[in-house]
N, C-alpha and C. Protein backbone atom coordinates (compact mmCIF):
# COMPACT_ATOMS: atom_id res chain seq x y z
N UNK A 1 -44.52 66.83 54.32
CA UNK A 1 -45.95 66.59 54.45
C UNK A 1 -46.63 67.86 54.91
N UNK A 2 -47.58 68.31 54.08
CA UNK A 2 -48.29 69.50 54.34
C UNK A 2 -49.41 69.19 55.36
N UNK A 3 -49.86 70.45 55.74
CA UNK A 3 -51.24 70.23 56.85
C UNK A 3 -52.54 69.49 55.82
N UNK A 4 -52.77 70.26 54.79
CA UNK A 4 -53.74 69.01 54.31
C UNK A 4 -53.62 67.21 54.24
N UNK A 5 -52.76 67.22 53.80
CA UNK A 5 -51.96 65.81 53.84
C UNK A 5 -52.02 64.87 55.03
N UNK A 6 -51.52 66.19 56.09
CA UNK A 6 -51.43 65.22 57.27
C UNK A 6 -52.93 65.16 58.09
N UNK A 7 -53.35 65.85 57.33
CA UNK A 7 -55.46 65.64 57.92
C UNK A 7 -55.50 64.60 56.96
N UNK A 8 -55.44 64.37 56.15
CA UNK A 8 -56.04 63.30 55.34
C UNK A 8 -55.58 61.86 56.25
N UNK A 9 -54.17 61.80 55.97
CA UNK A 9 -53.52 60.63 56.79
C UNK A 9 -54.22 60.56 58.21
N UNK A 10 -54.52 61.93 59.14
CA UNK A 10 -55.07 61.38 60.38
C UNK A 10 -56.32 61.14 60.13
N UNK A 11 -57.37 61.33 59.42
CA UNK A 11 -58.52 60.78 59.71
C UNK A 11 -58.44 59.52 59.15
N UNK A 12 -57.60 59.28 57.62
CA UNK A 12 -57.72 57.43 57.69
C UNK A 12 -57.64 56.90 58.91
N UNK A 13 -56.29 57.50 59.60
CA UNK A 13 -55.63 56.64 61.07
C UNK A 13 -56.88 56.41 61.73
N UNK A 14 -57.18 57.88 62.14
CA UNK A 14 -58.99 57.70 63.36
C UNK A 14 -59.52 56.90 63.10
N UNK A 15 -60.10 56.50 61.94
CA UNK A 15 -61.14 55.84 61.64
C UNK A 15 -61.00 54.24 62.19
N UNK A 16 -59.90 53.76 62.74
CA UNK A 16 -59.34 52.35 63.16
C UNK A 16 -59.72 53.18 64.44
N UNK A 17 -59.73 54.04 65.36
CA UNK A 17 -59.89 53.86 66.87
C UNK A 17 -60.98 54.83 66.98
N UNK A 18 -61.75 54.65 68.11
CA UNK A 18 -63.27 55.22 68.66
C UNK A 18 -63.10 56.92 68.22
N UNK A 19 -64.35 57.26 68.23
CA UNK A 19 -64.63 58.81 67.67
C UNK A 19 -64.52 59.27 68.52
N UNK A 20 -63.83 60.81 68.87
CA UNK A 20 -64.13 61.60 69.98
C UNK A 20 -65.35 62.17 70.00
N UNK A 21 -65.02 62.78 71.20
CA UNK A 21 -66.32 63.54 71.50
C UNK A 21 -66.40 64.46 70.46
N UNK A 22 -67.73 65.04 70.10
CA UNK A 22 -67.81 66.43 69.13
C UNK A 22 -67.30 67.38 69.53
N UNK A 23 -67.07 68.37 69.20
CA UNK A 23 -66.59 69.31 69.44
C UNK A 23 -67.00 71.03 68.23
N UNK A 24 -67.18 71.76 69.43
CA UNK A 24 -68.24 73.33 68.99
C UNK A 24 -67.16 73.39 67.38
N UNK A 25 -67.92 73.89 65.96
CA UNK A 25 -66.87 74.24 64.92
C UNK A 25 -66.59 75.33 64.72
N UNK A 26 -65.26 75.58 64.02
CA UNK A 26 -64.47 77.15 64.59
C UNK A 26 -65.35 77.52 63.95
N UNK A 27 -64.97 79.20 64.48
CA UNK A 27 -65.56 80.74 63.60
C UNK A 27 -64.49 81.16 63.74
N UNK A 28 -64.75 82.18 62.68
CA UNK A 28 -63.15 83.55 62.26
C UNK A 28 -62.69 84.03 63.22
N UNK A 29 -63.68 83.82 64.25
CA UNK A 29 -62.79 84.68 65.72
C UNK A 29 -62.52 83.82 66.19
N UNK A 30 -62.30 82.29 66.62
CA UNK A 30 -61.93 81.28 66.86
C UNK A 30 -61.12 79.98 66.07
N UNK A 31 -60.09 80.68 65.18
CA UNK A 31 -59.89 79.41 64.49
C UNK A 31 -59.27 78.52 64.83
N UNK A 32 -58.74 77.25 64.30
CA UNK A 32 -58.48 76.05 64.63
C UNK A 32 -56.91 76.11 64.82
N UNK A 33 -56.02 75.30 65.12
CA UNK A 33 -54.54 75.16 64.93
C UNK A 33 -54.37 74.75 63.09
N UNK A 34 -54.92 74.04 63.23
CA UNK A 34 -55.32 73.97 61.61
C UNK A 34 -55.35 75.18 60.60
N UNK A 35 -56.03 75.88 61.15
CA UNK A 35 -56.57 76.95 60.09
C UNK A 35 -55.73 78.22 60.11
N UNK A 36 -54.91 77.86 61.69
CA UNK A 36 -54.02 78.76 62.11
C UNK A 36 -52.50 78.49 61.13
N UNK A 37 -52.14 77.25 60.57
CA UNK A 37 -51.53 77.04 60.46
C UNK A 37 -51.28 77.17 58.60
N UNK A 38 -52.16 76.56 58.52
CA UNK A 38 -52.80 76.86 57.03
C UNK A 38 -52.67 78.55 56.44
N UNK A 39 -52.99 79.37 57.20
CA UNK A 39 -52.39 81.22 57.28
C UNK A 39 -51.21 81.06 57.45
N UNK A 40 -50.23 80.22 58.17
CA UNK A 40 -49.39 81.29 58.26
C UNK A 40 -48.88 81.89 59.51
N UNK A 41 -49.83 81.94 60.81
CA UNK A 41 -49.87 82.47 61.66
C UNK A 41 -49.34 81.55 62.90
N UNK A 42 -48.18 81.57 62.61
CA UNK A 42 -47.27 80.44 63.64
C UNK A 42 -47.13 81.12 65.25
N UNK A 43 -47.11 82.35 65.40
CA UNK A 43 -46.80 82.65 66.30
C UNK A 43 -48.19 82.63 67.31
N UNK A 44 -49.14 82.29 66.73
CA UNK A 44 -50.51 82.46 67.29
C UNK A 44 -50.78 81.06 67.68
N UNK A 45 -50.10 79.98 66.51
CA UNK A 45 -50.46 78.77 66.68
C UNK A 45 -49.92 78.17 68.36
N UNK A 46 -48.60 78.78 68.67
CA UNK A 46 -47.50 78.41 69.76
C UNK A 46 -48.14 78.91 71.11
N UNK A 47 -49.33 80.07 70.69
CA UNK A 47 -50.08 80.69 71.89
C UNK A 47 -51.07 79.92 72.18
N UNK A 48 -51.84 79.74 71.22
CA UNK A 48 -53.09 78.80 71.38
C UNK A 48 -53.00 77.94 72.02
N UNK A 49 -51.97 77.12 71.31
CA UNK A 49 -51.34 75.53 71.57
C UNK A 49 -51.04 75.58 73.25
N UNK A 50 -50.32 76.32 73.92
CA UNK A 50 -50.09 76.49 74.95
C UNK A 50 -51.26 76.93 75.71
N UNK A 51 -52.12 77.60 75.57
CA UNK A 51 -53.50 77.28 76.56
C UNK A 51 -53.78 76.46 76.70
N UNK A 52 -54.01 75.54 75.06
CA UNK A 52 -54.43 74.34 74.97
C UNK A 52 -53.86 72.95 75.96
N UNK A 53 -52.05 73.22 75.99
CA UNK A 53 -51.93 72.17 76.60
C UNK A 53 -51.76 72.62 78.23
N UNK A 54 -51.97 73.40 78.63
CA UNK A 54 -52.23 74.53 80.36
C UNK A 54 -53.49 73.84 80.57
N UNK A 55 -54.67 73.84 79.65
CA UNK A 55 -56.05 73.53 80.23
C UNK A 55 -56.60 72.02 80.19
N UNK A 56 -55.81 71.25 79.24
CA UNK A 56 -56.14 70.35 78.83
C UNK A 56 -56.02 69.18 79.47
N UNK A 57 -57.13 68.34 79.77
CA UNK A 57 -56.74 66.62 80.47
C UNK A 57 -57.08 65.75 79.38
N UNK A 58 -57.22 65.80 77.99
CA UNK A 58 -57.33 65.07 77.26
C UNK A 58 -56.65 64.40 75.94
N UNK A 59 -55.83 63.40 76.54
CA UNK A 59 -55.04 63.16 75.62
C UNK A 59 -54.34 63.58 74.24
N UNK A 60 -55.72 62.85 73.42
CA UNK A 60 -55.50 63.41 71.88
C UNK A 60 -55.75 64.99 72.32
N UNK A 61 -56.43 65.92 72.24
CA UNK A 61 -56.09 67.15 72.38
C UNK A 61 -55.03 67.89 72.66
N UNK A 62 -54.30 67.14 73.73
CA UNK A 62 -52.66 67.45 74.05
C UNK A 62 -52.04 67.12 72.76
N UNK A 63 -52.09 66.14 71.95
CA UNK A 63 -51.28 65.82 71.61
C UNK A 63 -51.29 66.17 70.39
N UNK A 64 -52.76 66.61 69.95
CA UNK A 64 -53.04 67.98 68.55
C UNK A 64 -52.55 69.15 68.84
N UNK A 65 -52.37 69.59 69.95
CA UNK A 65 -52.11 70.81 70.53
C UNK A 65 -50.40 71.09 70.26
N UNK A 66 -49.85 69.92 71.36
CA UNK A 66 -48.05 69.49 70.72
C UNK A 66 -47.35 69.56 69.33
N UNK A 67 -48.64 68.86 68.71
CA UNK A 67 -48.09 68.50 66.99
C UNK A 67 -47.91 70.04 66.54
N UNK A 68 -49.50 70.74 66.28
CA UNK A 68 -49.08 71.49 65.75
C UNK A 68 -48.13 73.12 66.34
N UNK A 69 -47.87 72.99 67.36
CA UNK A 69 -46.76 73.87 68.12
C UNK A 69 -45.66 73.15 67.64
N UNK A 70 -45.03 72.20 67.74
CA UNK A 70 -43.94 71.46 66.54
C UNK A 70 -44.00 72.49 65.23
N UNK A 71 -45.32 71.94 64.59
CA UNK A 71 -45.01 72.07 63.36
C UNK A 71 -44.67 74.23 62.65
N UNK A 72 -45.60 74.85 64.41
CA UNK A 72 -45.28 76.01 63.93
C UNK A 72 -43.74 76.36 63.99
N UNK A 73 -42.97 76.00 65.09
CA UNK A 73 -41.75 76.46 65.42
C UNK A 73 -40.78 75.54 64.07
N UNK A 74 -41.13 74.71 63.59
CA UNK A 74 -40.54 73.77 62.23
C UNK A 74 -40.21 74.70 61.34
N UNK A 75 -41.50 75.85 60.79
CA UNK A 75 -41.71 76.67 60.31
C UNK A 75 -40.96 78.10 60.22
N UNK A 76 -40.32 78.43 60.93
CA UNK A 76 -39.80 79.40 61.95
C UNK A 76 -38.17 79.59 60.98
N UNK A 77 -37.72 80.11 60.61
CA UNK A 77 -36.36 80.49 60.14
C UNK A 77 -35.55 80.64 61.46
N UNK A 78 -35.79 79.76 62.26
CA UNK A 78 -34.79 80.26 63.31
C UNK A 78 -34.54 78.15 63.95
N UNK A 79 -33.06 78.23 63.82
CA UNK A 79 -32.48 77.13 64.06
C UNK A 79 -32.70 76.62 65.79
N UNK A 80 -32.76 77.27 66.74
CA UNK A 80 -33.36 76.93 68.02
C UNK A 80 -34.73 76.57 67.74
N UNK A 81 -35.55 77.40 67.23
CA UNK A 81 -36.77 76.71 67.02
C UNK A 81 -37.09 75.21 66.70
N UNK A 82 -36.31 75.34 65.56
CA UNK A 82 -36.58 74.19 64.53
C UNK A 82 -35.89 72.71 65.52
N UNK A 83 -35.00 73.26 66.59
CA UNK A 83 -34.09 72.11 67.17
C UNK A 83 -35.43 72.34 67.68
N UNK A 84 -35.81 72.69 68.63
CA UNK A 84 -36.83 72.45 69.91
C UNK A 84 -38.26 71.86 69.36
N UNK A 85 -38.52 71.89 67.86
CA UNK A 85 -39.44 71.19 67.19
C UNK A 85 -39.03 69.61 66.93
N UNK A 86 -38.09 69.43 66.60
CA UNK A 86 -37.89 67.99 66.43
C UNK A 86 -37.52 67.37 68.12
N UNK A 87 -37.11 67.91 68.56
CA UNK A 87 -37.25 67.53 70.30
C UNK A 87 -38.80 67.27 70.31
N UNK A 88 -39.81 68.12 70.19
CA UNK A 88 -41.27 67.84 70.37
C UNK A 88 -41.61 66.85 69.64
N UNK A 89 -41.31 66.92 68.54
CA UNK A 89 -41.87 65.67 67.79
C UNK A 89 -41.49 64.17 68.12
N UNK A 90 -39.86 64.32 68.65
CA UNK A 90 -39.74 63.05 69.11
C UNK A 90 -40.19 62.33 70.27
N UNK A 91 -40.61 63.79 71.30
CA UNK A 91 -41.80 63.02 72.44
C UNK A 91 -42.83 62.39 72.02
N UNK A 92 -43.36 63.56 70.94
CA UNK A 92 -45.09 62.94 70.82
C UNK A 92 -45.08 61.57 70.49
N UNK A 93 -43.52 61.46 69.23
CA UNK A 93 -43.50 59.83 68.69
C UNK A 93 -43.52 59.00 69.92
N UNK A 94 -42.83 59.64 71.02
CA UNK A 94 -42.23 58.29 71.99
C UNK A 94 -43.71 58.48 73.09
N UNK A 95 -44.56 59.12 73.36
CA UNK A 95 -45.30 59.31 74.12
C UNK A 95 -46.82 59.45 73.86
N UNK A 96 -47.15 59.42 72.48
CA UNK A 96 -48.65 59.52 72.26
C UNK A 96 -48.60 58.63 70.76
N UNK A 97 -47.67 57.28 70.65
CA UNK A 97 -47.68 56.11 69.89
C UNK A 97 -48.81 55.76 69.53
N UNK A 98 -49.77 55.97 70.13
CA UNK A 98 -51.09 55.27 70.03
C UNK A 98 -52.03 56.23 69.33
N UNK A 99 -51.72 57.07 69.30
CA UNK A 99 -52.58 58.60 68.41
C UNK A 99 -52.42 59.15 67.01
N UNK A 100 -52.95 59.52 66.14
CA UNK A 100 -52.80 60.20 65.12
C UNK A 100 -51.63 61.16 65.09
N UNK A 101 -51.64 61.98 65.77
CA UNK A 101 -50.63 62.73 65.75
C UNK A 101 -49.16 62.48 66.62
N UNK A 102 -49.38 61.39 66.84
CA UNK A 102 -47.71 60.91 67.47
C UNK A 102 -47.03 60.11 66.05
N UNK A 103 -48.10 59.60 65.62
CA UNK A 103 -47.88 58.58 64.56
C UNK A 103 -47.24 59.56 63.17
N UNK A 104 -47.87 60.39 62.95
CA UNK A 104 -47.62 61.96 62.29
C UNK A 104 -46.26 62.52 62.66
N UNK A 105 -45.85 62.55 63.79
CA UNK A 105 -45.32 63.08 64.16
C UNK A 105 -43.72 62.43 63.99
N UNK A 106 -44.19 60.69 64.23
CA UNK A 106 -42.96 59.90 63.71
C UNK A 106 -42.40 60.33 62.65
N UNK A 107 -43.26 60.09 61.48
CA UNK A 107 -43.31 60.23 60.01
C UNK A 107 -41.87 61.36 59.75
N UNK A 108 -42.56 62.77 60.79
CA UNK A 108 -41.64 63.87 60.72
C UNK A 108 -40.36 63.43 60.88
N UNK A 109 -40.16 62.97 62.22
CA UNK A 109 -38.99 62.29 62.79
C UNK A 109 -38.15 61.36 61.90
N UNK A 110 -38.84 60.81 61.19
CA UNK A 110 -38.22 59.89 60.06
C UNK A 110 -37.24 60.32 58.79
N UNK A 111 -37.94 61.78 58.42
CA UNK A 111 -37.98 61.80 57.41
C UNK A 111 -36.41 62.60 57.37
N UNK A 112 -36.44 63.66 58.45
CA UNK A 112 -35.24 64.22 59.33
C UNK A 112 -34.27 63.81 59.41
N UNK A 113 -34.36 63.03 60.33
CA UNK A 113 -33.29 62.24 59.97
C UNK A 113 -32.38 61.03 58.96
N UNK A 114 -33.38 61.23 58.24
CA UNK A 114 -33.04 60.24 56.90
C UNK A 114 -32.10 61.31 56.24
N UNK A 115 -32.56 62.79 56.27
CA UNK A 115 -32.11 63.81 55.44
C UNK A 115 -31.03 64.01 56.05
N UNK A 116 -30.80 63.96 57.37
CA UNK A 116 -29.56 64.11 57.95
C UNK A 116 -28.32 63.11 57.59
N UNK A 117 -28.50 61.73 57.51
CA UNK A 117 -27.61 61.02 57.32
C UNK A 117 -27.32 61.13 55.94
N UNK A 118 -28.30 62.10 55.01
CA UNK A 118 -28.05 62.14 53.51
C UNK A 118 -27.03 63.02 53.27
N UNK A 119 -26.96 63.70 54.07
CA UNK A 119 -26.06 64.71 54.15
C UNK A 119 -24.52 64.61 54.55
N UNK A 120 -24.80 63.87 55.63
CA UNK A 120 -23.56 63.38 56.37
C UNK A 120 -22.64 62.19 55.73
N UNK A 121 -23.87 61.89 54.52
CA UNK A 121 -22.35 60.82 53.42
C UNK A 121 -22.38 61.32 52.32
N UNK A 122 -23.12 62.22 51.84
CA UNK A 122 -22.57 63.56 50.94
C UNK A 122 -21.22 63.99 51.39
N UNK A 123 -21.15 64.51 53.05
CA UNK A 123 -20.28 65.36 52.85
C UNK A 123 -19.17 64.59 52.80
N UNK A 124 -18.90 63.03 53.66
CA UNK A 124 -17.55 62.28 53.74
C UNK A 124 -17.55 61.92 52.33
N UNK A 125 -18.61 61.57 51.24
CA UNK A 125 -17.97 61.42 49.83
C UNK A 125 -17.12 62.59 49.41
N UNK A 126 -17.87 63.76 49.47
CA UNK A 126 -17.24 65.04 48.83
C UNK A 126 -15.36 65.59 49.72
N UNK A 127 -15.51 64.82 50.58
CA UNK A 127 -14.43 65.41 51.04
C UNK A 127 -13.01 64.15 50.56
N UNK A 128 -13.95 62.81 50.63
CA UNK A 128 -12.75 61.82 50.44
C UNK A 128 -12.46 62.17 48.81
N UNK A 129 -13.55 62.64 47.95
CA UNK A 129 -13.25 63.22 46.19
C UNK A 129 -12.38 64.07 46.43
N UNK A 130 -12.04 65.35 47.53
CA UNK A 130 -11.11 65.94 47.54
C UNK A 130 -9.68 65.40 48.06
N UNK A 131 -9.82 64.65 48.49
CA UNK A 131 -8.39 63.88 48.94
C UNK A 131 -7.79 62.86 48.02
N UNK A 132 -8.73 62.77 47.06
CA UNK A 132 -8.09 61.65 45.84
C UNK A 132 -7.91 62.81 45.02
N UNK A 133 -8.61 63.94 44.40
CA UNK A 133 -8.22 64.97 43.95
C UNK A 133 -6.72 65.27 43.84
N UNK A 134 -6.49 65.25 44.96
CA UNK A 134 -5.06 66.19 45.59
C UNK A 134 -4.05 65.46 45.54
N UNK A 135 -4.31 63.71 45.70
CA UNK A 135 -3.73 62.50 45.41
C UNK A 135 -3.55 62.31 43.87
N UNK A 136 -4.43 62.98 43.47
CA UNK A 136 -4.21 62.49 41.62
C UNK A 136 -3.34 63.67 41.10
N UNK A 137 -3.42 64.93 41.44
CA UNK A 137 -2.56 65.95 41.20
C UNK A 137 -1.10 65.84 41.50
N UNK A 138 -0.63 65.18 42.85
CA UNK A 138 0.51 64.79 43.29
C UNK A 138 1.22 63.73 42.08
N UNK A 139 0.16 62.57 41.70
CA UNK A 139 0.58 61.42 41.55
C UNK A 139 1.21 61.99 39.88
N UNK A 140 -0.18 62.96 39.47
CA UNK A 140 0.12 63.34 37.71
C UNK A 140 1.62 64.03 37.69
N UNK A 141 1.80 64.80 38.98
CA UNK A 141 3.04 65.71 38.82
C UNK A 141 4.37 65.28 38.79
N UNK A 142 4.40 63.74 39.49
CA UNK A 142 5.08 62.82 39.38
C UNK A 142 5.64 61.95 38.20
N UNK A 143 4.14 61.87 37.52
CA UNK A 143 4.55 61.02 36.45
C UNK A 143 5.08 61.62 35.45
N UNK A 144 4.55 62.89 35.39
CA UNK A 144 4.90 63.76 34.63
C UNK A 144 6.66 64.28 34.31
N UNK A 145 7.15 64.55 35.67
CA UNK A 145 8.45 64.12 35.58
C UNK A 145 9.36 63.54 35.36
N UNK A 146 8.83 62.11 35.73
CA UNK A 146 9.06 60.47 35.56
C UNK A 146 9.30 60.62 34.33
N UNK A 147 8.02 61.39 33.37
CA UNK A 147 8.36 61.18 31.83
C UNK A 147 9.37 62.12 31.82
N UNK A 148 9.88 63.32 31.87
CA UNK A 148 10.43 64.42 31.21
C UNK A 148 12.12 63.67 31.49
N UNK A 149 12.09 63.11 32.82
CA UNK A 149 13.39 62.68 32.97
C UNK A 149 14.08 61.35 32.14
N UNK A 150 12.83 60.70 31.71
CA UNK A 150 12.94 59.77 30.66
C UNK A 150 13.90 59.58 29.71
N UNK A 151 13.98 61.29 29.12
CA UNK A 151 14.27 61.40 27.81
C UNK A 151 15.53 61.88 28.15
N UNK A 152 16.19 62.51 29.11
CA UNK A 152 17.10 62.95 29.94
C UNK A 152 18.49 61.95 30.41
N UNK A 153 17.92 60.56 30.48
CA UNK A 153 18.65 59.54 31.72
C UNK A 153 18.53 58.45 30.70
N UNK A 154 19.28 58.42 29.76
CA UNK A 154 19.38 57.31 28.94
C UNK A 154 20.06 56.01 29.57
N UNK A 155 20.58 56.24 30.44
CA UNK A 155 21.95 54.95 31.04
C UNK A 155 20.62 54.67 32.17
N UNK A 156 19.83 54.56 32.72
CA UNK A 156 18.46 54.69 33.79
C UNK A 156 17.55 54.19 33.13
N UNK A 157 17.31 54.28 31.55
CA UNK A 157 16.05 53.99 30.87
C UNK A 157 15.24 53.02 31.36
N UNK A 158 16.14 51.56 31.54
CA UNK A 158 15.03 50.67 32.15
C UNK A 158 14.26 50.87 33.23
N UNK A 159 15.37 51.53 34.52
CA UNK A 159 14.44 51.87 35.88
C UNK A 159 13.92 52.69 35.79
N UNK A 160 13.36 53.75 34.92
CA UNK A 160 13.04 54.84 34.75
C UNK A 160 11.55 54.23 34.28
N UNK A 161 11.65 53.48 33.69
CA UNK A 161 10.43 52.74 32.57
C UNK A 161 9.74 52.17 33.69
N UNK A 162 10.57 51.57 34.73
CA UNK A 162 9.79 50.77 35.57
C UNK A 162 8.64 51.60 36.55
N UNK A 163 9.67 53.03 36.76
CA UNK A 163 9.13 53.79 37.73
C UNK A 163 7.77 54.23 37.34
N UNK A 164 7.81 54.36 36.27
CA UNK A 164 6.94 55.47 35.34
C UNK A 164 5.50 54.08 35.42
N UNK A 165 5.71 53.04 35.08
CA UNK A 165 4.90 52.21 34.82
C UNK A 165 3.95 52.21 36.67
N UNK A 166 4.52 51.84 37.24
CA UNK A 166 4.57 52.33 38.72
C UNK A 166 3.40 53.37 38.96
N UNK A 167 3.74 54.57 38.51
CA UNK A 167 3.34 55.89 38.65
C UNK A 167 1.90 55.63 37.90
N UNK A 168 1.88 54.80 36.82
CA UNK A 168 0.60 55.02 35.57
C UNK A 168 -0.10 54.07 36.25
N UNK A 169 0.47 52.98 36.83
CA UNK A 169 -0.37 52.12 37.78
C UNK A 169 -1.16 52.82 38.36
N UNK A 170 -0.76 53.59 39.51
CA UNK A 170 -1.17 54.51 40.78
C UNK A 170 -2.30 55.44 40.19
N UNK A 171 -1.78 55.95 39.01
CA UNK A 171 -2.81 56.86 38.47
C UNK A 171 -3.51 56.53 38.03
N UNK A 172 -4.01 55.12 37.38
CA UNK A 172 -5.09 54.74 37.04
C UNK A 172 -6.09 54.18 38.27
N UNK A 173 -5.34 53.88 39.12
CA UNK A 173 -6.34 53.42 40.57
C UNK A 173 -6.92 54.39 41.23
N UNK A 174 -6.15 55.70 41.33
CA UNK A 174 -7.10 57.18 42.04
C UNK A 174 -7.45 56.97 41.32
N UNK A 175 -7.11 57.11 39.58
CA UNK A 175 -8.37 58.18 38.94
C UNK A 175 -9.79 57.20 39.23
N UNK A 176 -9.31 55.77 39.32
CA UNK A 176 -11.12 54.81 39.33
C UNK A 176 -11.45 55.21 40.65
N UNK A 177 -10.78 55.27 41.62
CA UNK A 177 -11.40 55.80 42.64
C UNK A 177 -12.05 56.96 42.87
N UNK A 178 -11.69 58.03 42.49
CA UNK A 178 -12.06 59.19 42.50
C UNK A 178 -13.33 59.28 41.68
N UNK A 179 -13.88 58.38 40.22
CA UNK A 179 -14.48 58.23 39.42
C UNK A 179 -15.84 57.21 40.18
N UNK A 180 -15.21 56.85 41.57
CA UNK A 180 -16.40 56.08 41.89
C UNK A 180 -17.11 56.98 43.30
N UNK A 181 -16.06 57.58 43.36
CA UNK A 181 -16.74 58.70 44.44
C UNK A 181 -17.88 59.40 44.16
N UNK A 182 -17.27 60.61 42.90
CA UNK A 182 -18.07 61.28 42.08
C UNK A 182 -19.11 60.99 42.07
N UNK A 183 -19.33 59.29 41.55
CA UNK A 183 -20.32 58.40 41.19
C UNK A 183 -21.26 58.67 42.25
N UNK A 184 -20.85 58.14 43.25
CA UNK A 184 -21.63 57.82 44.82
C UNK A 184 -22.08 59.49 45.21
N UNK A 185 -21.19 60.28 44.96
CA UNK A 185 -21.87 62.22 45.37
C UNK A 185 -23.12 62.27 44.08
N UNK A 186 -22.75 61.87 43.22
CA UNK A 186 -24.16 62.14 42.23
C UNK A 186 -25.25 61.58 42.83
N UNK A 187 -25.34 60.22 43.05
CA UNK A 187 -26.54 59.52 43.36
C UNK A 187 -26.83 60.16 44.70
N UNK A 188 -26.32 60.21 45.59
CA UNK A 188 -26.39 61.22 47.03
C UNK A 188 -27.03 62.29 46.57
N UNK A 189 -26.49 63.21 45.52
CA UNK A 189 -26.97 64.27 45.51
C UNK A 189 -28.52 64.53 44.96
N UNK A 190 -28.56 63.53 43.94
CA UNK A 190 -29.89 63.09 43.47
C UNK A 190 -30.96 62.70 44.75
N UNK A 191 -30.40 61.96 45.13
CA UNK A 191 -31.48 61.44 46.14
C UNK A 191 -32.25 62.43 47.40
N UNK A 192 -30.97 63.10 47.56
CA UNK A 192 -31.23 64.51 48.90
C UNK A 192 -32.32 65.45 47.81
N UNK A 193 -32.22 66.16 46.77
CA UNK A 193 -32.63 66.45 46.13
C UNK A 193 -34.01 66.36 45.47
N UNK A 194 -34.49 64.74 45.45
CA UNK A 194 -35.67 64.47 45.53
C UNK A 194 -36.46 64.48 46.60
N UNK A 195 -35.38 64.05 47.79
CA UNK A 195 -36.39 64.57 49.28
C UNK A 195 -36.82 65.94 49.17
N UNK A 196 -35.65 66.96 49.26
CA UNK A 196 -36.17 68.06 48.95
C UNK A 196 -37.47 68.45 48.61
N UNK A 197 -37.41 68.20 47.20
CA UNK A 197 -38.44 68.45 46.06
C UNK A 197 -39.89 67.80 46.56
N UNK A 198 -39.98 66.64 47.30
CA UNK A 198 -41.07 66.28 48.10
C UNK A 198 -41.43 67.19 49.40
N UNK A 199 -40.49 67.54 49.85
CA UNK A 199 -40.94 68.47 50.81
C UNK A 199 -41.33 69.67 50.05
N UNK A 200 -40.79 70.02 49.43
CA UNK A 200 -41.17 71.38 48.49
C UNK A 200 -42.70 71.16 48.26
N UNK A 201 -43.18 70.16 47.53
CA UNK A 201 -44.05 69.72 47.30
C UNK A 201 -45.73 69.79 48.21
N UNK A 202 -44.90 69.53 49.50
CA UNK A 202 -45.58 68.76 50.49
C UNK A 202 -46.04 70.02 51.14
N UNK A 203 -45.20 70.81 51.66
CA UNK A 203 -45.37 72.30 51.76
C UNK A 203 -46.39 73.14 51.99
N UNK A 204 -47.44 73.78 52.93
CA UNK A 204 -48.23 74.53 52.28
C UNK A 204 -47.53 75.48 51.50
């Protein structure tokens, strides 16, 4: 969800609870967290924001102030940041519930961790595909023998037939297994993928 986006969504929200007070409108030498954010200028946003919440006794203002210091450090190519942003965001959710931008801020929280658990059965699919992998290679190398000795062990033929049947059993059950893994990493991968592409989207 981009900053336009998420102005749109908060003023629907406002419009269900009382108007604030007015407030003076920026100039170029004064711009907004908004406008700060909209540039680009994250490191200015984290300064502002922090006067903002040093001077501030007013709720929603704190809690515009919070959001978008979140959303600059979100921004940030640096993995401490980005942890200490979803830490913020999950206060504002748990602590300014009642506001536009806590409510915003959920959304973030949501979306995070949805992507996280997308990931986290990506990776146990992709790893259990490698363990049937390695299981189907074993099992082929087997049967494979099974056959060569076939032709070898004529006085054995029957138990040999049995074994082998055995073996083609086994190998047809990895291979469906392995075939339903695959299955389940595609749709995983599809799905992470479209989150993606919405965030891409969403993006300034």
């Amino acid at each position: 969800m981009n900053v336009r986006v998420a102005l749109i969504v908060a003023l629907g929200l406002a419009a269900c609870t009382p108007s604030p007070e007015p407030v003076v409108a920026p100039t170029a030498a004064n711009p907004t967290l908004e406008q700060l954010y909209m540039a680009g200028r994250h490191g200015e946003i984290v300064a502002q924001a922090a006067a903002i919440i040093d001077a501030s006794v007013d709720a929603e203002a704190l809690a515009h102030a919070r959001f978008f210091r979140a959303m600059a450090w979100l921004a940030q190519d640096n993995r401490a940041a980005q942890a200490q942003a979803f830490l913020e965001l999950r206060e504002l959710e748990l602590e300014f519930s009642d506001y536009v931008w806590g409510r915003l801020a959920a959304a973030y929280v949501a979306k995070y961790v949805r992507a996280e658990l997308l990931q986290e059965a990506l990776l146990e699919c992709t790893l259990e595909l490698r363990g049937l992998e390695h299981e189907l290679e074993v099992l082929a190398q087997s049967h494979a023998e099974a056959v060569a000795t076939l032709g070898q062990r004529e006085a054995k033929h029957s138990s040999l037939e049995h074994e082998r049947d055995q073996l083609k059993n086994q190998l047809d059950e990895v291979q469906a297994k392995a075939s339903a893994a695959a299955q389940r990493i595609v749709i995983l991968e599809e799905e992470l993928a479209a989150l993606k592409q919405i965030d891409m989207q969403r993006d300034p």
